[in-house]
Protein backbone atom coordinates (compact mmCIF):
# COMPACT_ATOMS: atom_id res chain seq x y z
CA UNK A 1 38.72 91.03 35.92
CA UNK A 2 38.11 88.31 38.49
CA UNK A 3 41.15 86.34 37.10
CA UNK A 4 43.16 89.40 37.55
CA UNK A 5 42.13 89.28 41.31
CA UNK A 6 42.83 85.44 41.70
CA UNK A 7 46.11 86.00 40.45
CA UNK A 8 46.83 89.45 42.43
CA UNK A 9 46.08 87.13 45.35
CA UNK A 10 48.21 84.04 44.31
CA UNK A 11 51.05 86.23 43.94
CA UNK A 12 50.06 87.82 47.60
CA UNK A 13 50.24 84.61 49.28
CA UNK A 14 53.90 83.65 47.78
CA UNK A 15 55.14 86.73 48.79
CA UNK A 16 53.44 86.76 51.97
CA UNK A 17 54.97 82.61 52.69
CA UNK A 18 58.51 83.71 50.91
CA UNK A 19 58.82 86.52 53.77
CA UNK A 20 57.69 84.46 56.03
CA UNK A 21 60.81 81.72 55.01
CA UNK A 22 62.46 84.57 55.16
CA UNK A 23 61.99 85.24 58.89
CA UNK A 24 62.36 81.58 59.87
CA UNK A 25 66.01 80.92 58.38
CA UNK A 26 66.82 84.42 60.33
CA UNK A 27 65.49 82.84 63.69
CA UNK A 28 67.59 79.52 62.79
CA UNK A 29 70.47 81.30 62.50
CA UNK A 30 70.28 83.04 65.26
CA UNK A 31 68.98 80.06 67.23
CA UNK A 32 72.06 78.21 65.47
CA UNK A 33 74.56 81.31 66.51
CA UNK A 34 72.84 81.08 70.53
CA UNK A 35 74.02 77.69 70.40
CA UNK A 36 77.85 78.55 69.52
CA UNK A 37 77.39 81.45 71.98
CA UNK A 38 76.67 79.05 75.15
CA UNK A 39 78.85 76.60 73.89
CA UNK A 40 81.21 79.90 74.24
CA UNK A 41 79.99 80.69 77.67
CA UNK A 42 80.70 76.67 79.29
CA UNK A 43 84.03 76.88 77.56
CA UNK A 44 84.66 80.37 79.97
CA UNK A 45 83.30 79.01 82.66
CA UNK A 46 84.10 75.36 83.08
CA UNK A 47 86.11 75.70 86.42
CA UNK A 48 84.06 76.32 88.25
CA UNK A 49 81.25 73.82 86.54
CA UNK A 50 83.66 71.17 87.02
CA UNK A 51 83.84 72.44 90.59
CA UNK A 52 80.35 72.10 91.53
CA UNK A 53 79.91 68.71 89.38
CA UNK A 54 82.63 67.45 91.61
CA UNK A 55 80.92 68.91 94.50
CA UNK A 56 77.48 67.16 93.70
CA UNK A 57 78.79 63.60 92.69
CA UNK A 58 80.59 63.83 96.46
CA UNK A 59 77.75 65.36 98.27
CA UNK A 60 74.64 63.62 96.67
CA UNK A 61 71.62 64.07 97.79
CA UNK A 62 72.95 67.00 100.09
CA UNK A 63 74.27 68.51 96.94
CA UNK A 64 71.41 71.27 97.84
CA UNK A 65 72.96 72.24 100.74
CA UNK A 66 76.39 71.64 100.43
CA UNK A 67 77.38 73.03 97.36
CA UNK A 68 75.34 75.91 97.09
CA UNK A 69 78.53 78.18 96.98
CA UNK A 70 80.09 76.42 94.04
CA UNK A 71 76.59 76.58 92.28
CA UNK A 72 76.49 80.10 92.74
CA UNK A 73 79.87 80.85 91.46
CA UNK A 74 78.28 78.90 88.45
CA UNK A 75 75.67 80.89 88.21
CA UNK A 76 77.28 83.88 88.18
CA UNK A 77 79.72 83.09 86.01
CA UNK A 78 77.09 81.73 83.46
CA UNK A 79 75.43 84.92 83.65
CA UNK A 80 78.56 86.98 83.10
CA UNK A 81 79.06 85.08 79.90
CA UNK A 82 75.61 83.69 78.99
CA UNK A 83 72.99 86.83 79.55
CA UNK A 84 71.28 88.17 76.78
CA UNK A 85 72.68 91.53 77.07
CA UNK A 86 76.20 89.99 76.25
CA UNK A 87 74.41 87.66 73.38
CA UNK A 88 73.14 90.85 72.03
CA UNK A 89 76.76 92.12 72.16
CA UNK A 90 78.21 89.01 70.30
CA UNK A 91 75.23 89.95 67.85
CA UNK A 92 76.64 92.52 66.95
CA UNK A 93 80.56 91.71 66.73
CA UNK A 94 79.69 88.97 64.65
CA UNK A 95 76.79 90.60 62.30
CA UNK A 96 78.16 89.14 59.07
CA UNK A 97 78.57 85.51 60.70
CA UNK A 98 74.73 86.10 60.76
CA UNK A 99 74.41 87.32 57.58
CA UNK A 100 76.16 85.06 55.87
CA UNK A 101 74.13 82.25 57.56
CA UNK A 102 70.77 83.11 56.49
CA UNK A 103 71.98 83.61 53.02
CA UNK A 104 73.40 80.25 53.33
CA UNK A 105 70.30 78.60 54.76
């Protein structure tokens, strides 16, 4: 009987870590697929970062002041293309991408 319950536990614990694998390589994937998504989001918006870096390496130190209308445009452009809302959107158009990564990982 108390072997029974050491091994009722044993198998508890694997199945408990295995889930818990399982979970992680879901987060990495969707850490991974965040990545390809803000790579995504600099591609869209790279006027006007180039814009404001160009602004800044002229302005220096008055790159605060100066160039706070090409670092909004940044901004807002980032958060056209870079908010979470429109990550959860990509999500879902690319589901199986997902899938197929945590399978694959």
């Amino acid at each position: 009987m108390a072997r029974e319950n050491k091994d009722a536990e044993y198998q508890a614990r694997v199945k408990e870590h295995s889930r818990e694998g399982r979970l992680s390589f879901q987060k990495f994937a969707e850490h991974k697929m965040r990545g390809e998504f803000k790579a995504q989001a600099m591609d869209k918006c790279q006027d006007s970062i180039k814009a404001f870096a160009e602004c800044a390496e002229k302005q220096g130190l008055f790159v605060v002041f100066n160039c706070r209308k090409f670092h909004k445009k940044f901004q807002e452009c980032m958060y056209e293309h870079n908010s979470n809302e429109a990550f959860e959107r990509y999500k879902e158009e690319h589901k199986n991408d997902l899938d197929a990564k945590v399978l694959r990982t």
